[in-house]
Protein backbone atom coordinates (compact mmCIF):
# COMPACT_ATOMS: atom_id res chain seq x y z
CA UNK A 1 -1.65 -11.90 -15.82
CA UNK A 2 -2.74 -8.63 -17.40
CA UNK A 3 -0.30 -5.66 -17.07
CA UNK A 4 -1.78 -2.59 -15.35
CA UNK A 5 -1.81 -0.28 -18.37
CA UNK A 6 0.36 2.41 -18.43
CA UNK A 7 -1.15 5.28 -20.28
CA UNK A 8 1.36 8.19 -22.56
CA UNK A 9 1.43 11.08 -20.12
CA UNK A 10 2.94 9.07 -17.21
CA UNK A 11 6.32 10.10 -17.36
CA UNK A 12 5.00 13.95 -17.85
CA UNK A 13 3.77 13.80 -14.40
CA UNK A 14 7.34 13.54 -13.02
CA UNK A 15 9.03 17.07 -12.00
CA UNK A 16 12.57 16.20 -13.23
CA UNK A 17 15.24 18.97 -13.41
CA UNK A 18 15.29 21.39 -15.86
CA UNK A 19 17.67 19.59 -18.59
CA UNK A 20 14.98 17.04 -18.59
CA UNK A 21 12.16 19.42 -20.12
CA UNK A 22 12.88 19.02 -23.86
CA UNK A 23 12.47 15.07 -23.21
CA UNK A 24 9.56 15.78 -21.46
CA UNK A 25 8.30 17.77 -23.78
CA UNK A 26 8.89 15.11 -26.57
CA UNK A 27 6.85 12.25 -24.45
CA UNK A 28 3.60 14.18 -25.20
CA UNK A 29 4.53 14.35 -29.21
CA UNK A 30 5.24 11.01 -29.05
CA UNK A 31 2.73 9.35 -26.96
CA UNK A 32 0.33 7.96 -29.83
CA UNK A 33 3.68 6.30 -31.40
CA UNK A 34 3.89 4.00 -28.60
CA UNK A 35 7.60 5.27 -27.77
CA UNK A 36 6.87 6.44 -23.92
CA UNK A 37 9.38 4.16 -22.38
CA UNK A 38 12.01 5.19 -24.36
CA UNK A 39 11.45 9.00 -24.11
CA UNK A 40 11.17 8.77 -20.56
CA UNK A 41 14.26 6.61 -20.07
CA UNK A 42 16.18 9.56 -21.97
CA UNK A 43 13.81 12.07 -19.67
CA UNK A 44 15.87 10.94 -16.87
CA UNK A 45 17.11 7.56 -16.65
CA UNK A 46 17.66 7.58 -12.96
CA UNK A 47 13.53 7.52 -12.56
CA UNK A 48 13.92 3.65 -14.00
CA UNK A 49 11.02 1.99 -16.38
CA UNK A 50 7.64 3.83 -16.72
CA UNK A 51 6.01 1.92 -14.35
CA UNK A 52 4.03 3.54 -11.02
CA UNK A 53 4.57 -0.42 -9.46
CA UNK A 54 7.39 0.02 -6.48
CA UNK A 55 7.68 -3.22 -6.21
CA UNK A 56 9.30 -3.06 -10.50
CA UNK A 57 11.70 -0.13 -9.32
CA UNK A 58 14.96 -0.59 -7.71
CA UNK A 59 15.90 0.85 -4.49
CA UNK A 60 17.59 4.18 -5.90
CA UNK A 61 15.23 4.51 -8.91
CA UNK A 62 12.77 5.11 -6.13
CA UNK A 63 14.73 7.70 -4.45
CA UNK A 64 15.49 9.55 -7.05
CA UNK A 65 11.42 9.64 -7.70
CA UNK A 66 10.68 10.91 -4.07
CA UNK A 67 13.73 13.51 -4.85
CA UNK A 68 12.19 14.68 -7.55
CA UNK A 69 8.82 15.01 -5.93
CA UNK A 70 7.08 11.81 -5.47
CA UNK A 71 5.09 12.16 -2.12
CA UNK A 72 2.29 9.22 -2.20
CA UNK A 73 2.34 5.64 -1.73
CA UNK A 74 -1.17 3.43 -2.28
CA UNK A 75 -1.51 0.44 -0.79
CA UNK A 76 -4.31 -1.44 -2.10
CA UNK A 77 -5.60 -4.64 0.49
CA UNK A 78 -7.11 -7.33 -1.08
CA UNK A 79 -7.69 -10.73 -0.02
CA UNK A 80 -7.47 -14.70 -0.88
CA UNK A 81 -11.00 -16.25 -0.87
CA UNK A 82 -13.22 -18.05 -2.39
CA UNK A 83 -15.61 -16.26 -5.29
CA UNK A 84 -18.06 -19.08 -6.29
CA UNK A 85 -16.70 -22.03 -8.93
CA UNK A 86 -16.55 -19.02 -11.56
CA UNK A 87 -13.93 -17.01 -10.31
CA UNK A 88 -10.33 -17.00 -9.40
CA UNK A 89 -9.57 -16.86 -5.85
CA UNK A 90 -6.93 -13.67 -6.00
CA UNK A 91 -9.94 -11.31 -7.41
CA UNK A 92 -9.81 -9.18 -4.63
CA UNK A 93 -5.20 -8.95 -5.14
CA UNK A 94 -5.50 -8.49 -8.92
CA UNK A 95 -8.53 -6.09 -8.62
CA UNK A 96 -6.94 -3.87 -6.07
CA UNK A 97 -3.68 -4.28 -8.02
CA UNK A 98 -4.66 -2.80 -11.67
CA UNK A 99 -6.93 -0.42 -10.15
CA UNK A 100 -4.61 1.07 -7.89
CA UNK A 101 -2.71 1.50 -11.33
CA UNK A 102 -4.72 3.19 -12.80
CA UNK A 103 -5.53 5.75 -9.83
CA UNK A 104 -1.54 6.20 -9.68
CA UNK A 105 -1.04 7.14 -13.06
CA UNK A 106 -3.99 9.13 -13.32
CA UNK A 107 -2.89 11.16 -10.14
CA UNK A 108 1.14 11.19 -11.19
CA UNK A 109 3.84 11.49 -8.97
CA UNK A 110 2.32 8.41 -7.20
CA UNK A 111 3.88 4.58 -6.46
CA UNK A 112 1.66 1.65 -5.91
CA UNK A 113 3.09 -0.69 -2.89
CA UNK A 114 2.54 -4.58 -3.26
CA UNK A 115 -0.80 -5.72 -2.29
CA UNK A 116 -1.76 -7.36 0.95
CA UNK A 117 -2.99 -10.67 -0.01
CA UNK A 118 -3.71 -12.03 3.31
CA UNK A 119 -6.59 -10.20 5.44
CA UNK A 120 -9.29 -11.87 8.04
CA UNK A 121 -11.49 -13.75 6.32
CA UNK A 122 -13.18 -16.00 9.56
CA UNK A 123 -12.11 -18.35 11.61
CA UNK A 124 -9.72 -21.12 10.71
CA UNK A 125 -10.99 -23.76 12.56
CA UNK A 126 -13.93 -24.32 12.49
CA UNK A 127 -14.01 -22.26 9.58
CA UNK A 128 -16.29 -19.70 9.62
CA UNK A 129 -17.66 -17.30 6.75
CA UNK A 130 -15.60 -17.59 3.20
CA UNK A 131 -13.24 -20.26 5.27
CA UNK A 132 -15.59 -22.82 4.25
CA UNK A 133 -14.52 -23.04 1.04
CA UNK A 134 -11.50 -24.09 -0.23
CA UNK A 135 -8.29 -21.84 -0.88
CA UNK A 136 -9.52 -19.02 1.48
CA UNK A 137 -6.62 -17.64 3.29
CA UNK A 138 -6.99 -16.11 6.68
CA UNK A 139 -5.39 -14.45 9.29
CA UNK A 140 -5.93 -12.78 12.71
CA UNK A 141 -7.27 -9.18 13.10
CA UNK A 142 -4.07 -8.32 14.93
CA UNK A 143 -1.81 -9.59 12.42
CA UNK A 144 -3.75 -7.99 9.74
CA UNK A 145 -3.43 -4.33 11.21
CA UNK A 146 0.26 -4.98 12.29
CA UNK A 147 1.13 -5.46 8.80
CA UNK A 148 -0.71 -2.47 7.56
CA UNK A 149 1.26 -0.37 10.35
CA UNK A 150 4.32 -1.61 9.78
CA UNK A 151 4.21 -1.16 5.48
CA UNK A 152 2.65 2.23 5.96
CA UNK A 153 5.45 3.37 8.53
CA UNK A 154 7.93 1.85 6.47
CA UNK A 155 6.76 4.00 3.40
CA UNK A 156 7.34 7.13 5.11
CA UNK A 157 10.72 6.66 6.30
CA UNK A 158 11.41 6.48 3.14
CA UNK A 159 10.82 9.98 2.47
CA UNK A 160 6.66 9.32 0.93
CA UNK A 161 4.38 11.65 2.82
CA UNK A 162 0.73 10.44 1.58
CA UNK A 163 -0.35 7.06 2.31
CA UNK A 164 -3.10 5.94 1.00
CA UNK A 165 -5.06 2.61 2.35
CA UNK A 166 -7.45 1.45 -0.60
CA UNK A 167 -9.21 -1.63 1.02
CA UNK A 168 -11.40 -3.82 -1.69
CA UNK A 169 -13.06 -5.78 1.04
CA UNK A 170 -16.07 -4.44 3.37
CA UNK A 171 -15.29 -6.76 6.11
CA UNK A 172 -12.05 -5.23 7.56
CA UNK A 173 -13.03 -1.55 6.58
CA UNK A 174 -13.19 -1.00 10.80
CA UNK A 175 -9.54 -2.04 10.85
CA UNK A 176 -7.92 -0.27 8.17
CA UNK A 177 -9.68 2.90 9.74
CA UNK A 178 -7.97 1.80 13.56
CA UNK A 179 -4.75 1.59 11.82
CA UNK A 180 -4.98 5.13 10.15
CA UNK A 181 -5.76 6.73 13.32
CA UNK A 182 -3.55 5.06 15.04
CA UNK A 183 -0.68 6.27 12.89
CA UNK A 184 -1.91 9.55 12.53
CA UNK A 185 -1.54 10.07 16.12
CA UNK A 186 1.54 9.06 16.07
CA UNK A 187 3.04 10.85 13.83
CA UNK A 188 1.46 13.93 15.14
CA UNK A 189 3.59 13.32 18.07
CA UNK A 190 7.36 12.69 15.86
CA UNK A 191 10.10 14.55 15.04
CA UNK A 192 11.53 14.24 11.46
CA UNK A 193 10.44 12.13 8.45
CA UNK A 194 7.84 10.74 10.24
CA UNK A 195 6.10 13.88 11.35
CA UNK A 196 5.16 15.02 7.77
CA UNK A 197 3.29 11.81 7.21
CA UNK A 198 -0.81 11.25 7.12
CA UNK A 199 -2.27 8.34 6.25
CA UNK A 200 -5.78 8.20 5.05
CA UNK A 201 -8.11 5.06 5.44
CA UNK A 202 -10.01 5.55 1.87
CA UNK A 203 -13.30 3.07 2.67
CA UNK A 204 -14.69 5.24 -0.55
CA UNK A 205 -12.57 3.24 -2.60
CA UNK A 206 -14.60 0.06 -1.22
CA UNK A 207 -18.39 2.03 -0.82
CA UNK A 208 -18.54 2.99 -5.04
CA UNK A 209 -18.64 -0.89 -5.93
CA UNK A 210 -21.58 -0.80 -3.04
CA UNK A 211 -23.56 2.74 -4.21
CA UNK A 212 -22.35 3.79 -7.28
CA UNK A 213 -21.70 0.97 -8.72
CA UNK A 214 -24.75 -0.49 -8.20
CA UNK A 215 -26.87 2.08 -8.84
CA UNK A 216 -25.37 2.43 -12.29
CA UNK A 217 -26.12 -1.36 -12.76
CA UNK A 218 -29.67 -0.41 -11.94
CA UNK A 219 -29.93 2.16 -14.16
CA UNK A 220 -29.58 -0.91 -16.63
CA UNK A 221 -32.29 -2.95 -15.64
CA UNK A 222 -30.88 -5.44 -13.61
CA UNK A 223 -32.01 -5.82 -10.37
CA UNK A 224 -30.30 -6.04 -6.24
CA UNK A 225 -30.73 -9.85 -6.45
CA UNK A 226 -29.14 -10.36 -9.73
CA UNK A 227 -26.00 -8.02 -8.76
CA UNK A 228 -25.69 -9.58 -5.89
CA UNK A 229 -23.10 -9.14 -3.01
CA UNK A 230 -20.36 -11.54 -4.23
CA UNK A 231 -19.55 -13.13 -6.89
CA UNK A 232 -23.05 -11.97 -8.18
CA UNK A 233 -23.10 -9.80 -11.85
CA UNK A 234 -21.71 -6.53 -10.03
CA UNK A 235 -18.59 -8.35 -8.76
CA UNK A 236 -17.73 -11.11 -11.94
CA UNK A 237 -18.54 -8.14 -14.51
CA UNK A 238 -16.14 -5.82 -12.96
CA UNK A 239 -13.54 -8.32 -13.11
CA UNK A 240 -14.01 -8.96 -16.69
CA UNK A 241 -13.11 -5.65 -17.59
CA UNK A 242 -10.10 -5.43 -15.89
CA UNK A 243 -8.60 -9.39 -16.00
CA UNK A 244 -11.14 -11.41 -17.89
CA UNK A 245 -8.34 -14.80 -17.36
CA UNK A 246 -9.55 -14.81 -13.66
CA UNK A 247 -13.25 -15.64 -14.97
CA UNK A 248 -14.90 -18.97 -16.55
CA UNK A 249 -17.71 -17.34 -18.19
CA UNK A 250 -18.50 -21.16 -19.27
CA UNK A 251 -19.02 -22.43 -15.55
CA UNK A 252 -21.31 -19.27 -14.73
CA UNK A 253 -23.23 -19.66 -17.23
CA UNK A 254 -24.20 -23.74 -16.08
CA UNK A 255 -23.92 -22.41 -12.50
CA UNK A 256 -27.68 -23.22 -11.35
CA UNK A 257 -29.82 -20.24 -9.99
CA UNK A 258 -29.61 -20.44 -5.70
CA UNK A 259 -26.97 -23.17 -5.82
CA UNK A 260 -25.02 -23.08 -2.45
CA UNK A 261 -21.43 -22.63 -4.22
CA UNK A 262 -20.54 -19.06 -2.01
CA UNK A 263 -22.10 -16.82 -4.63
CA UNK A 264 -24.39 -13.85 -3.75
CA UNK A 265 -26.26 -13.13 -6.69
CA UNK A 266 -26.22 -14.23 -10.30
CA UNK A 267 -23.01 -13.86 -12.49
CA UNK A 268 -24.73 -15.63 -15.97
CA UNK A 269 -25.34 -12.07 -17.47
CA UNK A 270 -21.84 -10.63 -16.25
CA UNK A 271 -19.77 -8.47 -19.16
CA UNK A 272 -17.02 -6.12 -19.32
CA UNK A 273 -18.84 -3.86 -20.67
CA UNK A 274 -21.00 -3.94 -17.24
CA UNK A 275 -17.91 -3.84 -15.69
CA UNK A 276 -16.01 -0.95 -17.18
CA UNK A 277 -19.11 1.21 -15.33
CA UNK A 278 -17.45 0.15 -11.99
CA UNK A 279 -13.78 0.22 -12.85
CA UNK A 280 -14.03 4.05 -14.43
CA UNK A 281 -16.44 5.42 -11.14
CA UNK A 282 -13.98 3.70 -8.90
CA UNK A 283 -11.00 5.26 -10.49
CA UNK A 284 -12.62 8.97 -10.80
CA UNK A 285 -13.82 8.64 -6.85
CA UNK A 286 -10.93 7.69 -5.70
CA UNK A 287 -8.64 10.08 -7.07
CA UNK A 288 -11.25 13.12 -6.71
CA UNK A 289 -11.09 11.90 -2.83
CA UNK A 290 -6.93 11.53 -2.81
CA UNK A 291 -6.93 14.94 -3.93
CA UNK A 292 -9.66 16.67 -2.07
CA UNK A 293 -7.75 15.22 1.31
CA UNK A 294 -4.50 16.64 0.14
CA UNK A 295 -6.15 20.33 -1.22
CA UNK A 296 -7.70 19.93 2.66
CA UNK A 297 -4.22 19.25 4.50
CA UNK A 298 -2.06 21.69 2.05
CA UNK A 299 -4.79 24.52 3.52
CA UNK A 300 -4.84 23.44 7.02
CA UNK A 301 -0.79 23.62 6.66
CA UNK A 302 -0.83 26.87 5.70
CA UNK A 303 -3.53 28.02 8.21
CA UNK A 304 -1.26 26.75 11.01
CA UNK A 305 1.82 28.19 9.22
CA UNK A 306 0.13 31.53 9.43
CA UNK A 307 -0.53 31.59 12.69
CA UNK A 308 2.23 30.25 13.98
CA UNK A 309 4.10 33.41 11.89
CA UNK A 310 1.36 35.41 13.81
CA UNK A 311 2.73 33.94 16.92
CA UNK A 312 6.21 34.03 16.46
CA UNK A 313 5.93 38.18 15.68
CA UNK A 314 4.18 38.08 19.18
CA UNK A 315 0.15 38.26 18.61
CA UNK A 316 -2.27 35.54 19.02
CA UNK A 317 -4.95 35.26 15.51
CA UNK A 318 -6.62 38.00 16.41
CA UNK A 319 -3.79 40.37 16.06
CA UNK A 320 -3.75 41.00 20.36
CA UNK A 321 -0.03 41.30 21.45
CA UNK A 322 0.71 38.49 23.45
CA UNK A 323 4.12 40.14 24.54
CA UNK A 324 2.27 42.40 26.85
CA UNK A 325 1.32 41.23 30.39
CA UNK A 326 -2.30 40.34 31.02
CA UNK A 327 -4.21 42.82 33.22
């Protein structure tokens, strides 16, 4: 499989103590050299390999990140099903996988959790929707959302206080959103670690490959039946640009036009280069939307903060003196 690249400029993200800042310094110098593990194992070597993948850390390489300021987890949802005779069945894990990447590193101080590989998909038996076609994996509504609820929660014990829900698949949008809220209420509600936690359901993630996306495809002349809604040119392009091994451009391009094989559109004029325009609006959305909810909470913080100062010297927010009796 294709390793999520990892650009120069990763390990200057990292707020590491101040005996670390001529090594940091360095990394930027030596970025086009190629030499970016190495200066960043010397950075600080506690911060393990430059990698933004938890699941490649160890247990106290991670701790020492969310010491030093690491404060958001992704977890990208995929899925296991079926995407025509063309495509590799884990599109939806490796998708979500090197694009969640790419959003870490381009938003620093940011780990990517593993990605959930097993979502609802339909029925089992009788199979219903992409259950109908072999290797589909499915599993309950119920089961899905515990899962999510129980990695998320997990995540901020550990000390992360943005989680981030990037779901590839339109169908279980509604439950990712339940789970969110759900949380969110919870924590509002805590004491300690947990309280400081907010999870956010990101369906924009998901709606660029359905707006975007599409309209940039359009722009090119192809047209809504040709890109399809899966497995079509929109979804096999944008996995040739980011893992090209998951494709057999050979078996799309004898694929016969309306054959019943579980495609939605037509994947004979797919290219990277077709799908580099969805991986780079993906990327820019979803970070510009990461950030915009944390600029939104950070000011909302510090509202509250104020007037709770307000309070605490005795006068409500407009500046009355609560101290007094009412008359």
């Amino acid at each position: 499989m294709t390793e999520p690249r990892r650009p120069a400029g990763q390990g200057a993200t990292w707020r590491g103590p101040r005996a670390a800042g001529m090594a940091l310094a360095m990394l930027t110098a030596l970025a086009g050299l190629g030499k970016v593990g190495a200066v960043w194992a010397a950075a600080d070597p506690r911060l393990g390999p430059a990698t933004v993948m938890l699941e490649e850390l160890s247990s106290s390489e991670l701790k020492a990140r969310i010491d030093q300021g690491t404060r958001t987890a992704l977890l990208p949802i995929g899925g296991t099903e079926q995407n025509g005779p063309h495509m590799a069945l884990g599109k939806h894990n490796q998708r979500a996988r090197l694009l969640a990447a790419r959003i870490a590193e381009r938003l620093g101080q940011t780990v990517v959790a593993p990605v959930m590989a097993y979502v609802p998909e339909g029925e089992i038996s009788p199979p219903s929707q992409h259950m109908r076609w072999s290797g589909t994996l499915s599993i309950s509504e119920a089961a899905f959302e515990a899962v999510i609820e129980g990695a998320a929660r997990s995540l901020c014990q550990h000390g992360l206080r943005d989680v981030v829900l990037l779901p590839e698949h339109g169908g279980y949008l509604k439950s990712v959103e339940r789970v969110a809220q759900r949380l969110n209420q919870r924590f509002a509600t805590q004491q300690g670690a947990a309280a400081a936690c907010h999870v956010l359901a990101l369906t924009r993630y998901y709606q660029v490959t359905q707006t975007d996306y599409v309209e940039a495809l359009k722009a090119r002349g192809h047209g809504s039946a040709e890109i399809g809604q899966h497995a079509g040119l929109a979804d096999t392009s944008l996995m040739l640009a980011l893992d090209p091994a998951m494709v057999r451009l050979d078996v799309a391009a004898a694929r016969p036009a309306g054959a019943a094989d579980g495609v939605n559109g037509d994947p004979r004029r797919a290219s990277a280069e077709l799908g580099r325009l969805g991986s780079e609006r993906i990327v820019e959305a979803t970070v510009a939307a990461i950030l915009a909810s944390q600029r939104q909470r950070a000011a909302t913080g510090a509202a509250a903060g104020a007037g709770g100062a307000t309070m605490a010297a005795g006068k409500n927010e407009t500046g009355k003196d609560m101290r007094k009796p009412a008359r």
